[in-house]
Protein backbone atom coordinates (compact mmCIF):
# COMPACT_ATOMS: atom_id res chain seq x y z
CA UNK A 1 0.00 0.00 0.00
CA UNK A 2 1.39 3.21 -0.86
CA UNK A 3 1.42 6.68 1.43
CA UNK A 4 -0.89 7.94 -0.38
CA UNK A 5 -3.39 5.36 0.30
CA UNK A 6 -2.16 4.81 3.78
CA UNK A 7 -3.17 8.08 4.51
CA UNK A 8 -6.62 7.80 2.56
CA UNK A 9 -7.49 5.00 4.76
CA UNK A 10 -6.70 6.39 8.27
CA UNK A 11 -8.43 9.90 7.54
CA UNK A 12 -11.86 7.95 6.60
CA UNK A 13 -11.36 5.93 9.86
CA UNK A 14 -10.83 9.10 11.46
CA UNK A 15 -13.82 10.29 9.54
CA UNK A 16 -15.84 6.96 10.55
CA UNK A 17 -15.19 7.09 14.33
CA UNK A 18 -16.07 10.47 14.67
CA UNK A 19 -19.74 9.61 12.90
CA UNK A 20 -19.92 7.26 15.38
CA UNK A 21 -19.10 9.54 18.20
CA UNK A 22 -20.81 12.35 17.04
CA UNK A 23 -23.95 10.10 16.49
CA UNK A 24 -23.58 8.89 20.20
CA UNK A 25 -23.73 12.38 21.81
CA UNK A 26 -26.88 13.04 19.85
CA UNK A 27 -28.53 9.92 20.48
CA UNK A 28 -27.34 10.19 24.53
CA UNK A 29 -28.82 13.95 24.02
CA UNK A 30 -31.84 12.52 22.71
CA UNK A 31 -32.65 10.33 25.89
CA UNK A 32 -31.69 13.11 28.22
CA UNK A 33 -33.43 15.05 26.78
CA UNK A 34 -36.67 12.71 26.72
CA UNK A 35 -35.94 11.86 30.55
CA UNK A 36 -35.84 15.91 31.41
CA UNK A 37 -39.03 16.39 29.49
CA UNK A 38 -40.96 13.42 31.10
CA UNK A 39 -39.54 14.62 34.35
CA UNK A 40 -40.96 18.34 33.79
CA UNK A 41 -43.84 16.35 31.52
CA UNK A 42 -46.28 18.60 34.96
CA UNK A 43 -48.47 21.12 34.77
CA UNK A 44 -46.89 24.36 33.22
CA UNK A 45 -45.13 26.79 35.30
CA UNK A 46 -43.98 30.16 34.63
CA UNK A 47 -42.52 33.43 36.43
CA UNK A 48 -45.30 35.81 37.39
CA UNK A 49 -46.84 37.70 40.21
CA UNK A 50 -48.14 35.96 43.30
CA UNK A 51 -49.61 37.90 45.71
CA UNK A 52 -51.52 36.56 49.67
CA UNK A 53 -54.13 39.50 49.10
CA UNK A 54 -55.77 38.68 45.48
CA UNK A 55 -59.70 36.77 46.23
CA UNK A 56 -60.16 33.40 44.24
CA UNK A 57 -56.54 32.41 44.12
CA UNK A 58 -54.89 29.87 45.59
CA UNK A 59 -51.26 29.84 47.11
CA UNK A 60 -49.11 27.00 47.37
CA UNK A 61 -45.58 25.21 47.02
CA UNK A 62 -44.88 24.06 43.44
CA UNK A 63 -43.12 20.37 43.29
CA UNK A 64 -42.80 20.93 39.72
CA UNK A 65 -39.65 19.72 38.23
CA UNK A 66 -37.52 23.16 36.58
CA UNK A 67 -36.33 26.42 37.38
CA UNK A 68 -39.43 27.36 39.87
CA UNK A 69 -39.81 23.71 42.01
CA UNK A 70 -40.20 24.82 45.78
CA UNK A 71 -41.17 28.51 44.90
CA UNK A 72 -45.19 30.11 45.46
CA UNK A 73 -47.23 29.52 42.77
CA UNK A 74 -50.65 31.45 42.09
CA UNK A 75 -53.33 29.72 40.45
CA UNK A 76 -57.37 30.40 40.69
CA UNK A 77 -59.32 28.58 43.14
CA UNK A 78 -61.50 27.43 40.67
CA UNK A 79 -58.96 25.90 38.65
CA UNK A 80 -56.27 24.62 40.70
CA UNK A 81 -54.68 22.47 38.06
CA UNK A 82 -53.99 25.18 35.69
CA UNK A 83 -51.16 27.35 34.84
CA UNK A 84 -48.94 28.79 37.52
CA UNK A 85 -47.34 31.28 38.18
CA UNK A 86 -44.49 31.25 40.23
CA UNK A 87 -42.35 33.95 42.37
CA UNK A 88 -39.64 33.59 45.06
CA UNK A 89 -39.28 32.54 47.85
CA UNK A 90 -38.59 28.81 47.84
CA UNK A 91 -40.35 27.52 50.80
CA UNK A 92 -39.55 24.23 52.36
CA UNK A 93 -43.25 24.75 54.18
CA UNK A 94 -45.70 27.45 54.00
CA UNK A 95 -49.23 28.90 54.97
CA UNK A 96 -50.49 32.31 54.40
CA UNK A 97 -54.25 33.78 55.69
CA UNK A 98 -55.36 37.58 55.62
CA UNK A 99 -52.59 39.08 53.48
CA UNK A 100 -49.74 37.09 55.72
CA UNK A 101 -47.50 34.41 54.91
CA UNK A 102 -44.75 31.82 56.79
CA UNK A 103 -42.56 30.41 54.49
CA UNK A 104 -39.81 27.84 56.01
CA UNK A 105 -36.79 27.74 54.42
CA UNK A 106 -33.50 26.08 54.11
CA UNK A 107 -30.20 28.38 53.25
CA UNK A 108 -27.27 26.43 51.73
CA UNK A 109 -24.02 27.64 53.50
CA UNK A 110 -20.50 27.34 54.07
CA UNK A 111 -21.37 24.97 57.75
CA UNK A 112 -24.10 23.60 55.86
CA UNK A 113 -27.79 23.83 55.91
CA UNK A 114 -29.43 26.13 58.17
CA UNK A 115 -33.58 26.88 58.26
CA UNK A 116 -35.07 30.31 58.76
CA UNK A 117 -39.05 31.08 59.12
CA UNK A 118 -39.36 34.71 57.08
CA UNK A 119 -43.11 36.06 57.70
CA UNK A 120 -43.94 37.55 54.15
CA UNK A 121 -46.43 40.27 53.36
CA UNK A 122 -49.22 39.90 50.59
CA UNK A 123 -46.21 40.61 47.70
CA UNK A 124 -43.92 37.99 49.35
CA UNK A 125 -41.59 40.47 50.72
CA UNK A 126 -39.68 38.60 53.68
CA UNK A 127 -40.78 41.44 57.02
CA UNK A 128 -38.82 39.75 59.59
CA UNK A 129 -36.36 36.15 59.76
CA UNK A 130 -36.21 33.70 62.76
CA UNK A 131 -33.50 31.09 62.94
CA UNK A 132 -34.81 27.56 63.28
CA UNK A 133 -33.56 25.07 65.68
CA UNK A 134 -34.93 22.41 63.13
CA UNK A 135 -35.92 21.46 59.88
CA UNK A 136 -39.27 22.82 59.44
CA UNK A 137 -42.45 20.42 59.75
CA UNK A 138 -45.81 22.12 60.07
CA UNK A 139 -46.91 25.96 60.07
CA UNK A 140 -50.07 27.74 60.35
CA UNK A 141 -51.18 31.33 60.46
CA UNK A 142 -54.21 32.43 62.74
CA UNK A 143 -57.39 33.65 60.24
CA UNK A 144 -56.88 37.45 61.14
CA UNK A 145 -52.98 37.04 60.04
CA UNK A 146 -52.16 38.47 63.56
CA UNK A 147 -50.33 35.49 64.98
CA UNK A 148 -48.02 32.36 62.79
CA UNK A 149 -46.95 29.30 64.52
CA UNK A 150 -44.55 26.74 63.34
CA UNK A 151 -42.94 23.45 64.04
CA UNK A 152 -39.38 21.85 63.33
CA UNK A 153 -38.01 18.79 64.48
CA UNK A 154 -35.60 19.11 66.74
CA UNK A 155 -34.26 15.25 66.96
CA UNK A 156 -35.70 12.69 64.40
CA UNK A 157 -37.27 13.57 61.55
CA UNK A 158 -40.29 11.55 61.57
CA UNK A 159 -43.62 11.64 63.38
CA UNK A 160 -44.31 7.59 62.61
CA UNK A 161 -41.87 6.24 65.06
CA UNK A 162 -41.58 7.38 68.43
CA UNK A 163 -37.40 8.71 68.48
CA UNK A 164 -38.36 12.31 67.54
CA UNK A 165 -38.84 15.79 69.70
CA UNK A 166 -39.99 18.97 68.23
CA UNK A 167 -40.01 22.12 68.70
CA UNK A 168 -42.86 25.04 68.22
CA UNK A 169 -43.02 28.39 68.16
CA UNK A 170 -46.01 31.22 68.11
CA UNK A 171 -45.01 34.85 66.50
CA UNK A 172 -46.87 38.29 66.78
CA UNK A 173 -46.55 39.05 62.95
CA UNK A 174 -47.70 42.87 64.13
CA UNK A 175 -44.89 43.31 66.92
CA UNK A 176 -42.50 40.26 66.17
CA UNK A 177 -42.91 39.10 69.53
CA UNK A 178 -41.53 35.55 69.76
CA UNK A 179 -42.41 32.79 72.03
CA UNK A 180 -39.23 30.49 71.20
CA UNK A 181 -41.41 27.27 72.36
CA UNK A 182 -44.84 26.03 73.32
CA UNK A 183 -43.29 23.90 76.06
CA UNK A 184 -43.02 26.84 78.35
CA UNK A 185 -46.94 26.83 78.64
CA UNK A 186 -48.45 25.60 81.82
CA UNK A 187 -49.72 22.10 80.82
CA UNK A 188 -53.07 21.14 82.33
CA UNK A 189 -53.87 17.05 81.84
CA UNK A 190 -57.21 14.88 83.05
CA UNK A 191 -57.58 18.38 85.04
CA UNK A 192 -54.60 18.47 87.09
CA UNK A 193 -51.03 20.26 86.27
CA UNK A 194 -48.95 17.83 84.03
CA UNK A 195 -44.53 18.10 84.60
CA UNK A 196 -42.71 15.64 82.24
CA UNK A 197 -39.11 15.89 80.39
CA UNK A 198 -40.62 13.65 77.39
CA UNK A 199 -43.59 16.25 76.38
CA UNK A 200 -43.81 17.09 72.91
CA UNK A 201 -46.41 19.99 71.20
CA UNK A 202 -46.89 20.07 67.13
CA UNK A 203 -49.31 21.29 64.93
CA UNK A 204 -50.71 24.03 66.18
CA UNK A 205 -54.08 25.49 64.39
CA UNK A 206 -55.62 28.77 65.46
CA UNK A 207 -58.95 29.43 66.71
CA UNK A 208 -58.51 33.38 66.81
CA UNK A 209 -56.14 35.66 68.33
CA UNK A 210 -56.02 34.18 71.73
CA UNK A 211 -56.65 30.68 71.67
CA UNK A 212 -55.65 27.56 69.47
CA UNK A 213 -55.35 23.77 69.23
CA UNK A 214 -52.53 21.28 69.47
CA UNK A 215 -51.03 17.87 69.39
CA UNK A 216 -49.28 17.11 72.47
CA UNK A 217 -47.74 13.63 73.18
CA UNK A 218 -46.32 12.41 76.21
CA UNK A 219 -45.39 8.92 77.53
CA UNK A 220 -45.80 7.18 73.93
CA UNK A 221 -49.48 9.06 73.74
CA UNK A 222 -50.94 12.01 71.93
CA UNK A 223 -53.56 14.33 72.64
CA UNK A 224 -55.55 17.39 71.59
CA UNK A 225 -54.74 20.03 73.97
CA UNK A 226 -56.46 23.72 73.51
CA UNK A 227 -54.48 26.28 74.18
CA UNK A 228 -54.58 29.91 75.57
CA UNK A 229 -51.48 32.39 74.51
CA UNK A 230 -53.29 35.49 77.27
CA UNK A 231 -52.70 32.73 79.90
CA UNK A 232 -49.94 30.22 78.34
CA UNK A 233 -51.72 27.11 79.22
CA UNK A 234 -52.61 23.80 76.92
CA UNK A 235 -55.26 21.90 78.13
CA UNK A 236 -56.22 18.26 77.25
CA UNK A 237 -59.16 17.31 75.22
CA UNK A 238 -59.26 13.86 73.79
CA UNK A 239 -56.72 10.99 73.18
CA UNK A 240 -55.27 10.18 69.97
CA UNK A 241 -55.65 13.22 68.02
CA UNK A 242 -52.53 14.57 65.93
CA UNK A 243 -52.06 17.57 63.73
CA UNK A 244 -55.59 19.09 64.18
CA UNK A 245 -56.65 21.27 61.63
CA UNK A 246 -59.88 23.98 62.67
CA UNK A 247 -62.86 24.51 60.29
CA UNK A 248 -63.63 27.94 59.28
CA UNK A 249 -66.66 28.02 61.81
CA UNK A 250 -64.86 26.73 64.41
CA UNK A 251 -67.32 23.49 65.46
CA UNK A 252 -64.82 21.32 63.91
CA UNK A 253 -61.40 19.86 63.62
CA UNK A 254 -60.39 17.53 60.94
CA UNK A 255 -56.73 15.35 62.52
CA UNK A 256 -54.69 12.43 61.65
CA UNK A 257 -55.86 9.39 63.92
CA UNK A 258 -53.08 6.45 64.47
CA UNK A 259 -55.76 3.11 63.89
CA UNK A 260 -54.82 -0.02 65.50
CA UNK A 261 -53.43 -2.72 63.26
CA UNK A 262 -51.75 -0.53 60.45
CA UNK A 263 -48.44 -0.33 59.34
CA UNK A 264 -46.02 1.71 61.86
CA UNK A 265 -44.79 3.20 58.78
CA UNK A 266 -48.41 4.53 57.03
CA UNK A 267 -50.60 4.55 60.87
CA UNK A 268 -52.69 7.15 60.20
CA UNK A 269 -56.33 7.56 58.89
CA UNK A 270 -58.19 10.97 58.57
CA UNK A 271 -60.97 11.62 60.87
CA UNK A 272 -63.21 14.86 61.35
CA UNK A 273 -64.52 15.70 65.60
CA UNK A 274 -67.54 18.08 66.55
CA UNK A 275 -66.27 19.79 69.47
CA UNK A 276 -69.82 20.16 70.52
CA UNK A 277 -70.64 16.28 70.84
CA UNK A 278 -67.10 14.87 70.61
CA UNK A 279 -68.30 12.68 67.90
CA UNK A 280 -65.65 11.34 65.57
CA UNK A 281 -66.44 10.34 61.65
CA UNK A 282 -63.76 8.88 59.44
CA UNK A 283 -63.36 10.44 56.18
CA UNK A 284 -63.61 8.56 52.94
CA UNK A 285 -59.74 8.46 52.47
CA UNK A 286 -58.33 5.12 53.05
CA UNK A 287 -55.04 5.94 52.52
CA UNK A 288 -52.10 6.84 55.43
CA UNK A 289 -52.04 10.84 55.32
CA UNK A 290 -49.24 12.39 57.56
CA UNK A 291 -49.91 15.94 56.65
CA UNK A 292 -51.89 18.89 58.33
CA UNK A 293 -54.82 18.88 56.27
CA UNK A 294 -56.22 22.64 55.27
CA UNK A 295 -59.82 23.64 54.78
CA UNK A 296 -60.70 24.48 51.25
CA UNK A 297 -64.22 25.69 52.70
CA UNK A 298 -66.73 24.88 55.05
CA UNK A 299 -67.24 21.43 53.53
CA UNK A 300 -63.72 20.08 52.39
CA UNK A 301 -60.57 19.28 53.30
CA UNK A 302 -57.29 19.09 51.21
CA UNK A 303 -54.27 17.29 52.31
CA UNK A 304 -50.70 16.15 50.52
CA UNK A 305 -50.01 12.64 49.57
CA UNK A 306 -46.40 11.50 47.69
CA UNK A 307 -46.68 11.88 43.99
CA UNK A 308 -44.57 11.51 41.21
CA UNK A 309 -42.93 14.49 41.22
CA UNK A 310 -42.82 14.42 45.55
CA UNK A 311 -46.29 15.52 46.35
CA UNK A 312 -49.85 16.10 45.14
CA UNK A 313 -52.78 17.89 46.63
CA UNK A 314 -56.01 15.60 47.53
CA UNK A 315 -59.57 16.85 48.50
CA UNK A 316 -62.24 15.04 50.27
CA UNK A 317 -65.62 16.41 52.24
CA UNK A 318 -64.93 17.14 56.25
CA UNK A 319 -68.21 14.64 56.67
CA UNK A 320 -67.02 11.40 55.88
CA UNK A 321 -69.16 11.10 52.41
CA UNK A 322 -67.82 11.28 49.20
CA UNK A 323 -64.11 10.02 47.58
CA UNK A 324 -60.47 11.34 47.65
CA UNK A 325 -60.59 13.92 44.33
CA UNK A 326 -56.82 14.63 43.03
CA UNK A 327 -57.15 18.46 43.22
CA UNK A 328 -53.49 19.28 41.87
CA UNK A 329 -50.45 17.55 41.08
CA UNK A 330 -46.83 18.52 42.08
CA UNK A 331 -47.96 20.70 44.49
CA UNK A 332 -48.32 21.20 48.62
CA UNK A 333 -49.42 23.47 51.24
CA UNK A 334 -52.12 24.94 49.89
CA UNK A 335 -53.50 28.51 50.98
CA UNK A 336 -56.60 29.75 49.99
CA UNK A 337 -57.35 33.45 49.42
CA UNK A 338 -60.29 34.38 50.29
């Protein structure tokens, strides 16, 4: 063989192998790029204006895959699986009534992670920041946006096993008065004053600006205690009651209920109690629902349950009738604007 063709031969191998390679990439571009779109394949999110003050919205935390996944999101009531629009901050947890917001939040740092709770005002504009002592868990702000409360786990990170203590905290959004924890209240239990190192409070749900309700557990039990900021007491009501949630009217409380013979991992079923009677009705959800459920109105409840893109909003009615409805994918802690 001469030079010449020598040199023919190893240029169209040259030639030939970079087809080959060039054909790779674009194929292994291809896939990726299938994968990211079947990963963002959710419901279509896009920058905009979300506001804690505009009727017929709803405010939430978008689980959408992309650019905007743990930032607000604004869509309207009536439509909840539409088009979103989406607007710092990214919120780990988050609840907003009467123009007021709590948004937990993780900060990426040099030492690591650290969690803040930032009350926001009706444009999202962070008014004051409180170091957490945890990673956030549940929040809630009272109906006349006067008061927030919020819960992190201090040890343990899960509410299913019984190696976990918490830690809550009520804020005057007005003043920025802080009461650090819930565990300096006076605890009144069965009627008489209750001491123990092993109490735990969670999931606190307001009935106005003075009083709310609670989960407290104690000696491998929980209860639904009703508390009273003026005179920083909780009280026990009833056994077995965990992350109450209040109904607009205030005769109700929809909770997560631990039934006997379920998994220690999924324990919890959804039940609704008239604080008038005490009487307790299941809801139609059969599934295990470890979330503080919020009150879409007078008649239904919506609650998070693991979806394909981490979590998806459920509804079902506060009086046991009725079936779970998907009301949004991608999506948690819902707030509704009234």
């Amino acid at each position: 063989m001469t030079r010449r063709a020598r040199l023919v031969t190893l240029l169209a191998g040259v030639v030939l192998l970079c087809s080959v390679a060039f054909a790779s990439v674009l194929h292994a571009a291809g896939r990726a790029g299938e994968r990211d779109r079947a990963r963002s394949g959710g419901p279509s999110v896009a920058a905009g204006a979300v506001r804690l003050d505009a009727p017929g919205t709803m405010v939430f935390r978008n689980m959408a895959w992309g650019p905007h996944r743990d930032e607000l999101v604004s869509v309207a009531a009536g439509d909840p699986g539409g088009p979103r629009a989406a607007a710092p901050p990214r919120c780990l947890r988050f609840h907003a009534a009467a123009g007021v917001g709590v948004c937990l939040r993780k900060v990426d740092g040099a030492l690591g992670e650290s969690y803040f709770a930032s009350i926001l005002d009706a444009r999202l504009r962070a008014l004051r920041d409180y170091p957490l002592a945890g990673v956030p868990s549940r929040t809630r702000v009272a109906p006349s946006g006067h008061l927030a409360a919020w819960t992190v786990f201090a040890g343990g990170d899960s509410y299913a096993g019984g190696d976990f203590s918490t830690r809550t905290s009520i804020v005057d959004t007005r003043t920025g008065a802080l009461t650090a924890s819930l565990e300096g209240y006076a605890i009144v239990k069965d009627g008489r004053r209750y001491h123990s190192a092993d109490v735990n409070l969670w999931g606190v749900t307001f009935a106005d600006d003075r009083r709310f309700y609670a989960t407290l557990a104690t000696k491998g039990r929980t209860y639904l205690v009703r508390g009273d900021i003026a005179a920083r007491t909780v009280t026990t009501v009833r056994a077995n009651v965990e992350c109450p949630s209040l109904s607009p009217d205030g005769t109700r409380l929809v909770f997560k209920k631990r039934v006997a013979g379920l998994s220690p991992d999924e324990p919890w079923r959804l039940y609704a109690l008239d604080l008038a009677s005490m009487r307790e009705t299941p809801l139609a959800e059969g599934r295990s629902v470890d979330d503080q459920v919020v009150w879409a109105d007078a008649r239904t409840v919506v609650y998070g349950l693991a979806g394909d893109f981490g979590a998806d909003l459920w509804s079902v009615p506060a009086d046991g009738s009725g079936a779970p409805t998907r009301v949004a994918g991608a999506a948690l802690n819902p707030a509704y604007i009234g």
